[in-house]
C-alpha atoms as a PDB file:
ATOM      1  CA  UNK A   1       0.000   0.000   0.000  1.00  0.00           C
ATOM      2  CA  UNK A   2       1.384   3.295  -0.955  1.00  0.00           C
ATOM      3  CA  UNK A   3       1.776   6.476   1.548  1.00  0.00           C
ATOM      4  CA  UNK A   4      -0.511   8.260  -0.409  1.00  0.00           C
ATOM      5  CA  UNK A   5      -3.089   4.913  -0.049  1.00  0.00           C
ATOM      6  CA  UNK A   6      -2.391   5.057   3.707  1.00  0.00           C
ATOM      7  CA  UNK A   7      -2.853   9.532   3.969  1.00  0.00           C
ATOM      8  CA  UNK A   8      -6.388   9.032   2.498  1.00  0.00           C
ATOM      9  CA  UNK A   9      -7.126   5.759   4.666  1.00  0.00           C
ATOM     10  CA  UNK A  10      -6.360   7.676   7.655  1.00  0.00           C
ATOM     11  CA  UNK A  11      -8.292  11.511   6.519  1.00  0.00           C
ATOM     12  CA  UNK A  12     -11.177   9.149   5.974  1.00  0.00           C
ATOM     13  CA  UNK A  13     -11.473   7.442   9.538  1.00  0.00           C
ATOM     14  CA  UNK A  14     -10.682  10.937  11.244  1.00  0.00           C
ATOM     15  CA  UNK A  15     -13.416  11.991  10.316  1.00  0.00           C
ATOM     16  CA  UNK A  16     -16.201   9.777  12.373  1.00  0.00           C
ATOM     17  CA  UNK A  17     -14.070  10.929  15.092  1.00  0.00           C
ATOM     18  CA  UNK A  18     -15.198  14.408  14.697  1.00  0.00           C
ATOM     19  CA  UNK A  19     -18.572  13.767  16.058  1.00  0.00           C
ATOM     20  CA  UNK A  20     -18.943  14.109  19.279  1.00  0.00           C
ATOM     21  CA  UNK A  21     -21.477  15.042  22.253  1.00  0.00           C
ATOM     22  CA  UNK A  22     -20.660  18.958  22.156  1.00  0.00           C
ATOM     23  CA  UNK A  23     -20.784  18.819  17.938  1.00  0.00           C
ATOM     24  CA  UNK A  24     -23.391  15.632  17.166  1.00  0.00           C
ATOM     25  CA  UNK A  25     -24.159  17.199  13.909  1.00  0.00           C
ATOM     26  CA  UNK A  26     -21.756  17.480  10.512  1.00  0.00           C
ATOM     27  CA  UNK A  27     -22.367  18.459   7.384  1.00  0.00           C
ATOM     28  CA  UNK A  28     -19.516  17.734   4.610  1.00  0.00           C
ATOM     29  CA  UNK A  29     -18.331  21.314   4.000  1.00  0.00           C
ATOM     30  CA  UNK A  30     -18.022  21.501   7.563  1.00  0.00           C
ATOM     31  CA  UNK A  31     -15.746  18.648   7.522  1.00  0.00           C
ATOM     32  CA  UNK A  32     -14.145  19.202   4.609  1.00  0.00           C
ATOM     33  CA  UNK A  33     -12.702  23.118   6.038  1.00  0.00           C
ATOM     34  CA  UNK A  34     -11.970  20.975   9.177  1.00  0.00           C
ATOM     35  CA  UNK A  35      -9.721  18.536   8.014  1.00  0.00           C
ATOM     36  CA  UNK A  36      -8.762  20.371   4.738  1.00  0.00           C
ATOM     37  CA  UNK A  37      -9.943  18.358   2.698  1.00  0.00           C
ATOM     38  CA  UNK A  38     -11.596  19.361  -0.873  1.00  0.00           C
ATOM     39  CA  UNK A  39     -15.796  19.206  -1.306  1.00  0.00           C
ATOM     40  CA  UNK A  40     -15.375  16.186  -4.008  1.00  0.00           C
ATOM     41  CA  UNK A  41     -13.133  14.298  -1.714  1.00  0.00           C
ATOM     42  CA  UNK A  42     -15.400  14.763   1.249  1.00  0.00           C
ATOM     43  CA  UNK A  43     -18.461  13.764  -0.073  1.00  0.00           C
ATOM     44  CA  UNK A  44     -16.736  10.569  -1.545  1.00  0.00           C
ATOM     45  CA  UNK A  45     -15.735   9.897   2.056  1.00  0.00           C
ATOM     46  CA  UNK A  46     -18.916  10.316   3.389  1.00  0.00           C
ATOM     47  CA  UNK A  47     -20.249   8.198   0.898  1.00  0.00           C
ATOM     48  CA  UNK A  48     -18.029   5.280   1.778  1.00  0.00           C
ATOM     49  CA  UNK A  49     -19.126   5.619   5.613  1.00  0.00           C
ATOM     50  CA  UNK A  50     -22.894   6.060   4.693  1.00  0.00           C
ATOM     51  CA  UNK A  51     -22.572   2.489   2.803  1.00  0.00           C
ATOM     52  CA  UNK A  52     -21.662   1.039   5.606  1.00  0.00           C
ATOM     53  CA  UNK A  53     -23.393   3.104   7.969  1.00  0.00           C
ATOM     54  CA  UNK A  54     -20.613   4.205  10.303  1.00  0.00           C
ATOM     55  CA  UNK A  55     -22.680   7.738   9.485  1.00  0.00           C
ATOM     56  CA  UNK A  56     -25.931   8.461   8.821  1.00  0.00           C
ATOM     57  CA  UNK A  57     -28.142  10.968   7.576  1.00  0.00           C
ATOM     58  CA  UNK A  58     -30.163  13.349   9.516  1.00  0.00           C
ATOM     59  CA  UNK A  59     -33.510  15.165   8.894  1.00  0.00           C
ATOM     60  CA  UNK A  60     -32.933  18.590   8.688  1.00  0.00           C
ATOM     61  CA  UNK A  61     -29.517  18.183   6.866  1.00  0.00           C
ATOM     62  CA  UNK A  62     -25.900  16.843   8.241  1.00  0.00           C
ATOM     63  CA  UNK A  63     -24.634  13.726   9.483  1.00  0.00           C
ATOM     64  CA  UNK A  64     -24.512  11.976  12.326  1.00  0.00           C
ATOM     65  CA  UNK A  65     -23.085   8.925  13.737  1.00  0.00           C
ATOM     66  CA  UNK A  66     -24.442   5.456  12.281  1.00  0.00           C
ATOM     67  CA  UNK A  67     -25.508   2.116  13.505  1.00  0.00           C
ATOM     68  CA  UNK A  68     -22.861   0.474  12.592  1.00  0.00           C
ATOM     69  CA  UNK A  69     -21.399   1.964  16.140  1.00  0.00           C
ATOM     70  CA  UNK A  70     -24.188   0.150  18.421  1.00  0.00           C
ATOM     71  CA  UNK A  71     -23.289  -3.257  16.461  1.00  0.00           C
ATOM     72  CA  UNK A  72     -19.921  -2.519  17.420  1.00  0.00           C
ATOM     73  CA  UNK A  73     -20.601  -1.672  21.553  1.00  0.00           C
ATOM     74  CA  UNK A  74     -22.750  -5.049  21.556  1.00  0.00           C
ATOM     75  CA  UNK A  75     -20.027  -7.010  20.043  1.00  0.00           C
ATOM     76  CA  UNK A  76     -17.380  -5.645  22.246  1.00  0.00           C
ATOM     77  CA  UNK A  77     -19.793  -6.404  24.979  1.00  0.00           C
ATOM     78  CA  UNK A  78     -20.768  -9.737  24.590  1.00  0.00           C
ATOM     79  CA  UNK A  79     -16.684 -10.688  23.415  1.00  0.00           C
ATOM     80  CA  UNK A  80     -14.259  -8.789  25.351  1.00  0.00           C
ATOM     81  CA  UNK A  81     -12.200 -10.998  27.389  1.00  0.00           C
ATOM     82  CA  UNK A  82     -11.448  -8.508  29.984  1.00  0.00           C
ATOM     83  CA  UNK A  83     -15.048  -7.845  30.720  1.00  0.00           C
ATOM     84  CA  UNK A  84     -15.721 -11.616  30.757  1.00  0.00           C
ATOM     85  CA  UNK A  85     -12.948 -11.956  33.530  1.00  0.00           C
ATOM     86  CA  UNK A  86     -13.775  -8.686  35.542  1.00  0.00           C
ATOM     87  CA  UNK A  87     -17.766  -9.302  35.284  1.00  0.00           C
ATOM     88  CA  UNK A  88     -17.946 -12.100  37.496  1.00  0.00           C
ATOM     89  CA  UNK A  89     -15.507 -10.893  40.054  1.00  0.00           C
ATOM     90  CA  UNK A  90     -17.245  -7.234  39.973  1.00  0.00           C
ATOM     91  CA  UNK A  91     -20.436  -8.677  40.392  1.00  0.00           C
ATOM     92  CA  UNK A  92     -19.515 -10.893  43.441  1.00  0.00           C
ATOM     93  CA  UNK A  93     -17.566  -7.198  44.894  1.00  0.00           C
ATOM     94  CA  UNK A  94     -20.775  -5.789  44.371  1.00  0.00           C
ATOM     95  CA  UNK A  95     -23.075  -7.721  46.396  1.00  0.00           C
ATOM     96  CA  UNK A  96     -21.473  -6.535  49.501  1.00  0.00           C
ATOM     97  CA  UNK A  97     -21.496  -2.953  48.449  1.00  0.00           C
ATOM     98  CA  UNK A  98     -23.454  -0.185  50.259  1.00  0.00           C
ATOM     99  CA  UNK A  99     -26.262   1.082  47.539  1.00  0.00           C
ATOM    100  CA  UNK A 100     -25.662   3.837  45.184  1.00  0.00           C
ATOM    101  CA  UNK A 101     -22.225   2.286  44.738  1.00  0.00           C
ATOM    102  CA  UNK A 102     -20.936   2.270  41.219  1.00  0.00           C
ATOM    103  CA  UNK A 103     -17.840  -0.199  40.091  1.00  0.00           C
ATOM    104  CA  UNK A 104     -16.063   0.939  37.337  1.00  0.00           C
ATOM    105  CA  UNK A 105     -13.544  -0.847  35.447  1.00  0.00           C
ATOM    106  CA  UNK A 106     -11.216   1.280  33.379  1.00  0.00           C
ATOM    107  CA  UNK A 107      -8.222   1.222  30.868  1.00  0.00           C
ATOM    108  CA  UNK A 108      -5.962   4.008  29.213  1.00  0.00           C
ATOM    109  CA  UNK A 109      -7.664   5.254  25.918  1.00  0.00           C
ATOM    110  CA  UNK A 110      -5.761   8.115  23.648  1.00  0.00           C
ATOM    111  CA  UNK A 111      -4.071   9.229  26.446  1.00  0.00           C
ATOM    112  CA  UNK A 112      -7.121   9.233  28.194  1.00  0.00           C
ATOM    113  CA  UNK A 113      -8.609   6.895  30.827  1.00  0.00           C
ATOM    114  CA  UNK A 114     -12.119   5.419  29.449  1.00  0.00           C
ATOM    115  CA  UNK A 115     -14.695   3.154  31.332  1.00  0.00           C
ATOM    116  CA  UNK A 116     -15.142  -0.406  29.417  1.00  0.00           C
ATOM    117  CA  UNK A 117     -17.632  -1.970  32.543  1.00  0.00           C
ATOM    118  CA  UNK A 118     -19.784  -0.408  35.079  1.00  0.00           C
ATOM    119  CA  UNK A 119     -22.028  -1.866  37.614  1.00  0.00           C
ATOM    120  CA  UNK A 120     -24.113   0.100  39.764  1.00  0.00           C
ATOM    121  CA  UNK A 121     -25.580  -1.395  43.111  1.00  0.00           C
ATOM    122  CA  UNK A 122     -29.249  -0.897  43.207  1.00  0.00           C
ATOM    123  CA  UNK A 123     -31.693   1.944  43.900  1.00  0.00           C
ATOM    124  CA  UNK A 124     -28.790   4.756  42.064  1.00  0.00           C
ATOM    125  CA  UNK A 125     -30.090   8.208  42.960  1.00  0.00           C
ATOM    126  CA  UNK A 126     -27.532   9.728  40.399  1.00  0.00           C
ATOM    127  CA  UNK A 127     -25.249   8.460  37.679  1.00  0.00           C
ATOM    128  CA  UNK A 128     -21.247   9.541  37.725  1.00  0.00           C
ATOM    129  CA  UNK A 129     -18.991  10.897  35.222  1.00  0.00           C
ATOM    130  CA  UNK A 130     -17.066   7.955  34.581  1.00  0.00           C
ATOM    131  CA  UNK A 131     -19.310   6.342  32.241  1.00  0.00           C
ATOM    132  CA  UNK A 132     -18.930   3.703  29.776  1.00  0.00           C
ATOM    133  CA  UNK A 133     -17.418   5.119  26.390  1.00  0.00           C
ATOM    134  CA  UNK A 134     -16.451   8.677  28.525  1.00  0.00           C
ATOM    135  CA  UNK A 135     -12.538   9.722  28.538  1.00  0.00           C
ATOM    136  CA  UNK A 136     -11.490  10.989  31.196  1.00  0.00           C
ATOM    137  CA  UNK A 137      -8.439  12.856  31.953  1.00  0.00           C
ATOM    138  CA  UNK A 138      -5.431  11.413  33.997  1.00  0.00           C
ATOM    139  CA  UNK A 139      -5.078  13.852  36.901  1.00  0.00           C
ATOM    140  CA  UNK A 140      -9.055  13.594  37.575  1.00  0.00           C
ATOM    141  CA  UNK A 141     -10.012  11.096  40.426  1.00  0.00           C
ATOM    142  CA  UNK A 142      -8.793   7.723  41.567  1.00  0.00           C
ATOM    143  CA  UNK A 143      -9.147   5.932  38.948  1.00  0.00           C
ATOM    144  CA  UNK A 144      -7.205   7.832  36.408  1.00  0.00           C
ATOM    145  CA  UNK A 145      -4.300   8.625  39.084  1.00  0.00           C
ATOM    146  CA  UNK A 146      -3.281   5.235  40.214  1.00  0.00           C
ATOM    147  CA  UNK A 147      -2.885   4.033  36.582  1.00  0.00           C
ATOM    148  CA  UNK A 148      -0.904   7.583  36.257  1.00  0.00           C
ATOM    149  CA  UNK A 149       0.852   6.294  39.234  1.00  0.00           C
ATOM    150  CA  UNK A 150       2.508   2.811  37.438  1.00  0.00           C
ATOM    151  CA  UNK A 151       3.134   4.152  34.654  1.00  0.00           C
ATOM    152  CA  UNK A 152       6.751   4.751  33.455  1.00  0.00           C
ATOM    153  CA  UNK A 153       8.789   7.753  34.261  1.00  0.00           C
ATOM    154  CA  UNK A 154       9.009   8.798  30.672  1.00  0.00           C
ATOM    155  CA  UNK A 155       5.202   9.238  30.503  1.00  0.00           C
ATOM    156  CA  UNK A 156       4.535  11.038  33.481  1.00  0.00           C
ATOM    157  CA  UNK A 157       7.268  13.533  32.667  1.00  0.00           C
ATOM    158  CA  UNK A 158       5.177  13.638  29.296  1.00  0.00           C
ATOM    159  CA  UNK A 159       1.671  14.347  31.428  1.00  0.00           C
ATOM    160  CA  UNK A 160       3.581  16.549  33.282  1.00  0.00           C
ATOM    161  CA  UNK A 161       4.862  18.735  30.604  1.00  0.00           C
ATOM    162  CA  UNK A 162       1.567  18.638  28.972  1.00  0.00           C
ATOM    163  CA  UNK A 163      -0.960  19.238  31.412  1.00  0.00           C
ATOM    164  CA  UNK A 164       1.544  21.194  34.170  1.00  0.00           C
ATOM    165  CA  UNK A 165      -1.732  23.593  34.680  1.00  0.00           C
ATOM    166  CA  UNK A 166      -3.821  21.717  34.638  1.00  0.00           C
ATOM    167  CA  UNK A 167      -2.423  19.300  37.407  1.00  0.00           C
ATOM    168  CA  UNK A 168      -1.259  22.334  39.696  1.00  0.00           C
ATOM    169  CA  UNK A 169      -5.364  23.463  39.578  1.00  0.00           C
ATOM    170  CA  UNK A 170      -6.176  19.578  40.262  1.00  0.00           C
ATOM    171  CA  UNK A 171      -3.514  19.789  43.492  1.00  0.00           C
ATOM    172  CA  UNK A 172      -1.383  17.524  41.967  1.00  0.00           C
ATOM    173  CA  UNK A 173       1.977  19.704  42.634  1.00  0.00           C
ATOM    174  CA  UNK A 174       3.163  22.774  42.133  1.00  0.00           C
ATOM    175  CA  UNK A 175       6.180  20.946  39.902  1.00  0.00           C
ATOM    176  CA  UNK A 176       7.698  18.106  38.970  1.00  0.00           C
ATOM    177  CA  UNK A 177       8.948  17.446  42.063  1.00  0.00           C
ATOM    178  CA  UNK A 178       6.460  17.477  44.060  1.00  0.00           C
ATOM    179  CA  UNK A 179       3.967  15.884  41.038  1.00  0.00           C
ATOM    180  CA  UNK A 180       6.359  12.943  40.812  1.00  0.00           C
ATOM    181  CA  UNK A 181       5.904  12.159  45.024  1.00  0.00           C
ATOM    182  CA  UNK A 182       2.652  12.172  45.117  1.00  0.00           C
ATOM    183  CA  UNK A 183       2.550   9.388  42.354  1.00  0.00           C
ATOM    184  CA  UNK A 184       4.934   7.343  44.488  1.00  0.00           C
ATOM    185  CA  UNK A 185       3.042   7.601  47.450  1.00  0.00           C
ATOM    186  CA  UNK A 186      -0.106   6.152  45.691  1.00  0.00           C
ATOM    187  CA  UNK A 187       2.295   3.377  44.380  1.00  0.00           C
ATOM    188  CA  UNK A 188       3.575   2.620  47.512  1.00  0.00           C
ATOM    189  CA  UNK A 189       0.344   2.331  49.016  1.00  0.00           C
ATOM    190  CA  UNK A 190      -0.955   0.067  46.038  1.00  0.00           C
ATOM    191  CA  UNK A 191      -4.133   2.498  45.808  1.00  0.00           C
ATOM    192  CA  UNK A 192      -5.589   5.870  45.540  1.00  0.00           C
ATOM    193  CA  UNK A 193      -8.647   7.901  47.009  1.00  0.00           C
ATOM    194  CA  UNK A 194     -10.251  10.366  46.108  1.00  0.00           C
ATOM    195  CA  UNK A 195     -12.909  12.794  47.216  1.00  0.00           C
ATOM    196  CA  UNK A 196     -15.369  14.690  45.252  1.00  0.00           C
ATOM    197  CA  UNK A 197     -12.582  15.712  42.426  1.00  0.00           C
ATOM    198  CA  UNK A 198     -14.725  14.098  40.242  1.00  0.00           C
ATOM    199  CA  UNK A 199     -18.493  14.191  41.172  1.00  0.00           C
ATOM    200  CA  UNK A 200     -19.546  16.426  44.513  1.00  0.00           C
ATOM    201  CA  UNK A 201     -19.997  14.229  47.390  1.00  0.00           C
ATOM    202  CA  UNK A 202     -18.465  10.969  45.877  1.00  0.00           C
ATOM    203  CA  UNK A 203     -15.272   9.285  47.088  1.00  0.00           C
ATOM    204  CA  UNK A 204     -13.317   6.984  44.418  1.00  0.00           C
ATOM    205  CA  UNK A 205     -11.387   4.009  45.611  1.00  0.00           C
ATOM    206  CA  UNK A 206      -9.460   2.277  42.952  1.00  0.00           C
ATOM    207  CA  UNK A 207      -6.511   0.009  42.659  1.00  0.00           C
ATOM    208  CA  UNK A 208      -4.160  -0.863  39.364  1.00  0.00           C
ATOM    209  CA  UNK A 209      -4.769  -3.980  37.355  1.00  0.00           C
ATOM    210  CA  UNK A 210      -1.524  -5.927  35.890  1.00  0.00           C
ATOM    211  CA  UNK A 211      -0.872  -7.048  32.479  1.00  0.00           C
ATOM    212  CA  UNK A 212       1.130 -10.589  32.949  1.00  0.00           C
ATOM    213  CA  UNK A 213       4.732  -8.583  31.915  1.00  0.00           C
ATOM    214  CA  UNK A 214       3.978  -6.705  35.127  1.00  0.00           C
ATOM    215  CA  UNK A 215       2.449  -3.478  33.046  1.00  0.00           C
ATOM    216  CA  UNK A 216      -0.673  -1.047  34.399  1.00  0.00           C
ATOM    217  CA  UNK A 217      -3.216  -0.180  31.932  1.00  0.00           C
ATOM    218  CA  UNK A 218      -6.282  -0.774  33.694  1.00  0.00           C
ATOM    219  CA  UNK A 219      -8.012   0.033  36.705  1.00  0.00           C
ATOM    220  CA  UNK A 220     -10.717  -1.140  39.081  1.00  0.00           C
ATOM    221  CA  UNK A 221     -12.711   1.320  41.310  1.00  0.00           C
ATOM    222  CA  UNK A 222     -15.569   1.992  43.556  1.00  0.00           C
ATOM    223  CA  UNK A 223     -17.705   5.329  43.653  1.00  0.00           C
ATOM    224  CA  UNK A 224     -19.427   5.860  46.612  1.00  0.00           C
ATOM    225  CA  UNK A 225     -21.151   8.554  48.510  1.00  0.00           C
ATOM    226  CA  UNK A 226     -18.766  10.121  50.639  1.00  0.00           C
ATOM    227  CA  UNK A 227     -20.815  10.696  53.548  1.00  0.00           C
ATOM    228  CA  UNK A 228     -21.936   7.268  54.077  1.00  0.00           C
ATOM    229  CA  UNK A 229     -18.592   5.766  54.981  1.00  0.00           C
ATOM    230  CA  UNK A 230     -16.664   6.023  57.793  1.00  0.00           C
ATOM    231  CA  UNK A 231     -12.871   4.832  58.558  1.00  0.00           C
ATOM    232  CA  UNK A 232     -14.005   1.503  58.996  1.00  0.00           C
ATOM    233  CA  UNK A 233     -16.165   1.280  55.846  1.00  0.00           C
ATOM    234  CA  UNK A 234     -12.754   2.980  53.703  1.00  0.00           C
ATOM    235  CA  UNK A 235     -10.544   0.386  55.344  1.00  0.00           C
ATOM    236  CA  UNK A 236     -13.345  -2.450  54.344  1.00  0.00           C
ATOM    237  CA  UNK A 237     -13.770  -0.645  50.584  1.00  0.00           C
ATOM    238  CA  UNK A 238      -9.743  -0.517  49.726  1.00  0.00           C
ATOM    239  CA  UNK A 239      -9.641  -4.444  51.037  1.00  0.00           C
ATOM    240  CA  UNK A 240     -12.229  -5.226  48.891  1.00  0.00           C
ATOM    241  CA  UNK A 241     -10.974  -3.392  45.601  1.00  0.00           C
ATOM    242  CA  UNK A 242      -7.527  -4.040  45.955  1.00  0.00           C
ATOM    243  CA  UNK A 243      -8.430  -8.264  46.364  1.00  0.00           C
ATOM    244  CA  UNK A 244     -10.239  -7.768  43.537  1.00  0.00           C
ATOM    245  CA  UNK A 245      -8.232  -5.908  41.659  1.00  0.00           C
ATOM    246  CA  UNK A 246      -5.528  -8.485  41.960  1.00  0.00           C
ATOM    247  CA  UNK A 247      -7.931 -11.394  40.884  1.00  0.00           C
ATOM    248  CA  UNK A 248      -8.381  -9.900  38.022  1.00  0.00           C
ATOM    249  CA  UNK A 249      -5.085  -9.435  37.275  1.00  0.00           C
ATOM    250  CA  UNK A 250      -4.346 -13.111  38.074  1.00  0.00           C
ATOM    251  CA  UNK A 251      -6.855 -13.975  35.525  1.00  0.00           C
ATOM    252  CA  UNK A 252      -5.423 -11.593  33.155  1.00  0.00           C
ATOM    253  CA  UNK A 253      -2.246 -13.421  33.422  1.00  0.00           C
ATOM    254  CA  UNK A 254      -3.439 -16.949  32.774  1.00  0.00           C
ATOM    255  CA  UNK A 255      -4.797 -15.989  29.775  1.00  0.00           C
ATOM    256  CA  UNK A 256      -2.057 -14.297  28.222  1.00  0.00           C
ATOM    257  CA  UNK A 257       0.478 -16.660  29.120  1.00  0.00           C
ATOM    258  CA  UNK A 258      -2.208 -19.576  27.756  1.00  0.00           C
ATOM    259  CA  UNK A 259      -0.942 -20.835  24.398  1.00  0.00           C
ATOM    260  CA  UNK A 260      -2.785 -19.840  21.455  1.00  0.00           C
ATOM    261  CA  UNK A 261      -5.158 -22.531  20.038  1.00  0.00           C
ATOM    262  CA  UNK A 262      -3.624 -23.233  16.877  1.00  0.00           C
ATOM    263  CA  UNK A 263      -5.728 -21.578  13.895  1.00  0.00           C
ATOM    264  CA  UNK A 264      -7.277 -24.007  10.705  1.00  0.00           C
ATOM    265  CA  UNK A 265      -4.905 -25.380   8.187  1.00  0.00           C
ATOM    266  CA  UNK A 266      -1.889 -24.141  10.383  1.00  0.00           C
ATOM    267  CA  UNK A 267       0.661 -26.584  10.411  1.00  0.00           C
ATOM    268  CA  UNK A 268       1.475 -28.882  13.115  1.00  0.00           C
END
């Protein structure tokens, strides 16, 4: 494939990623001045993604996402092997939650942290921001920070360096310095809380989840209303997440380190 094959592979699929919950709505000039792209070779995208209906039209004019996307969450759903190992585990943490609780499992996404599972302990009287699909950024909560925590000093010198406002405004440190301890006190500890940096009146409890090679990418966590737990109920919380944290990264492990069941017609 030629580089000029792969440019116009990759103009075309940045463009479903333009839609998004501030800006639902595209029309093909639009998106054509956006990614600076000529009319003729924007419609021809948006014809390709229209057959196929990763867009679709709308009523009064414009585009929108397509169908194709929901086909896609379902799939991922029923299929993803981390959500078949977490589910059970998640559920069984749940049943000894308080209610209102939310469990969230999470994993880095475009330098973002995204939820992939969420189970909420019945009667919720209000949703939270980490929602399925929703990035989130790193210096935002639990859950983001204790996967910011394991990762590698190169990266959060990168973070850092990229979001040094930011993190100051979230109390993270006032430099690098003091940035970089906080990160190693969370790893020391093996977990991270939070309180209402996220949602008002919520406290996050979340611990890392291990690739087999040792690697963070993923995170486990509890939401929970703040003003319902005490010292005791924390303690009892960070047990909880942190066993079941490292179950889950136990079962992660297996099934990497499982050999690969040998595909038809390969040789023997």
């Amino acid at each position: 494939m030629t580089a000029e094959r792969i440019s116009s592979v990759e103009r075309m699929l940045a463009i479903p990623r333009l839609f998004t919950e501030e800006r639902p709505v595209w029309s093909v000039e639009d998106v054509a001045k956006e990614l600076n792209l000529s009319i003729s070779t924007a419609y021809r995208y948006f014809q390709s993604l229209t057959k196929f209906e990763y867009l679709d039209e709308v009523p009064n004019g414009g585009y929108c996402l397509g169908s194709a996307f929901i086909e896609f969450d379902r799939s991922i759903r029923v299929t993803d092997p981390l959500s078949k190992v977490a589910g059970p585990i998640i559920s069984g943490l749940a049943s000894s939650m308080h209610p209102g609780t939310s469990l969230i499992l999470c994993q880095v996404y475009q330098k973002k942290v995204m939820c992939i599972h969420q189970e909420t302990v019945a009667p919720s009287s209000a949703g939270i921001s980490y929602e399925r699909g929703k990035p989130m950024p790193f210096y935002r909560g639990a859950t983001s920070k204790v996967i910011l925590a394991y990762m590698s000093w190169r990266q959060q010198k990168r973070e850092y360096e990229n979001q040094t406002e930011e993190l100051r405004r979230a109390g993270m440190g006032d430099d690098w310095k003091s940035f970089s301890a906080g990160l190693r006190t969370i790893r020391k500890r093996g977990y991270c809380v939070s309180r209402g940096e996220v949602d008002p009146g919520r406290m996050g409890i979340a611990a890392p989840i291990f690739n087999a090679d040792g690697r963070v990418m993923r995170s486990l966590s509890a939401v929970v209303w703040e003003k319902y737990v005490d010292q005791a109920g924390e303690d009892r919380l960070v047990t909880g997440i942190v066993m079941a944290a490292a179950r889950i990264s136990e079962a992660l492990a297996r099934i990497e380190n499982s050999p690969r069941p040998q595909q038809p017609g390969a040789e023997k």
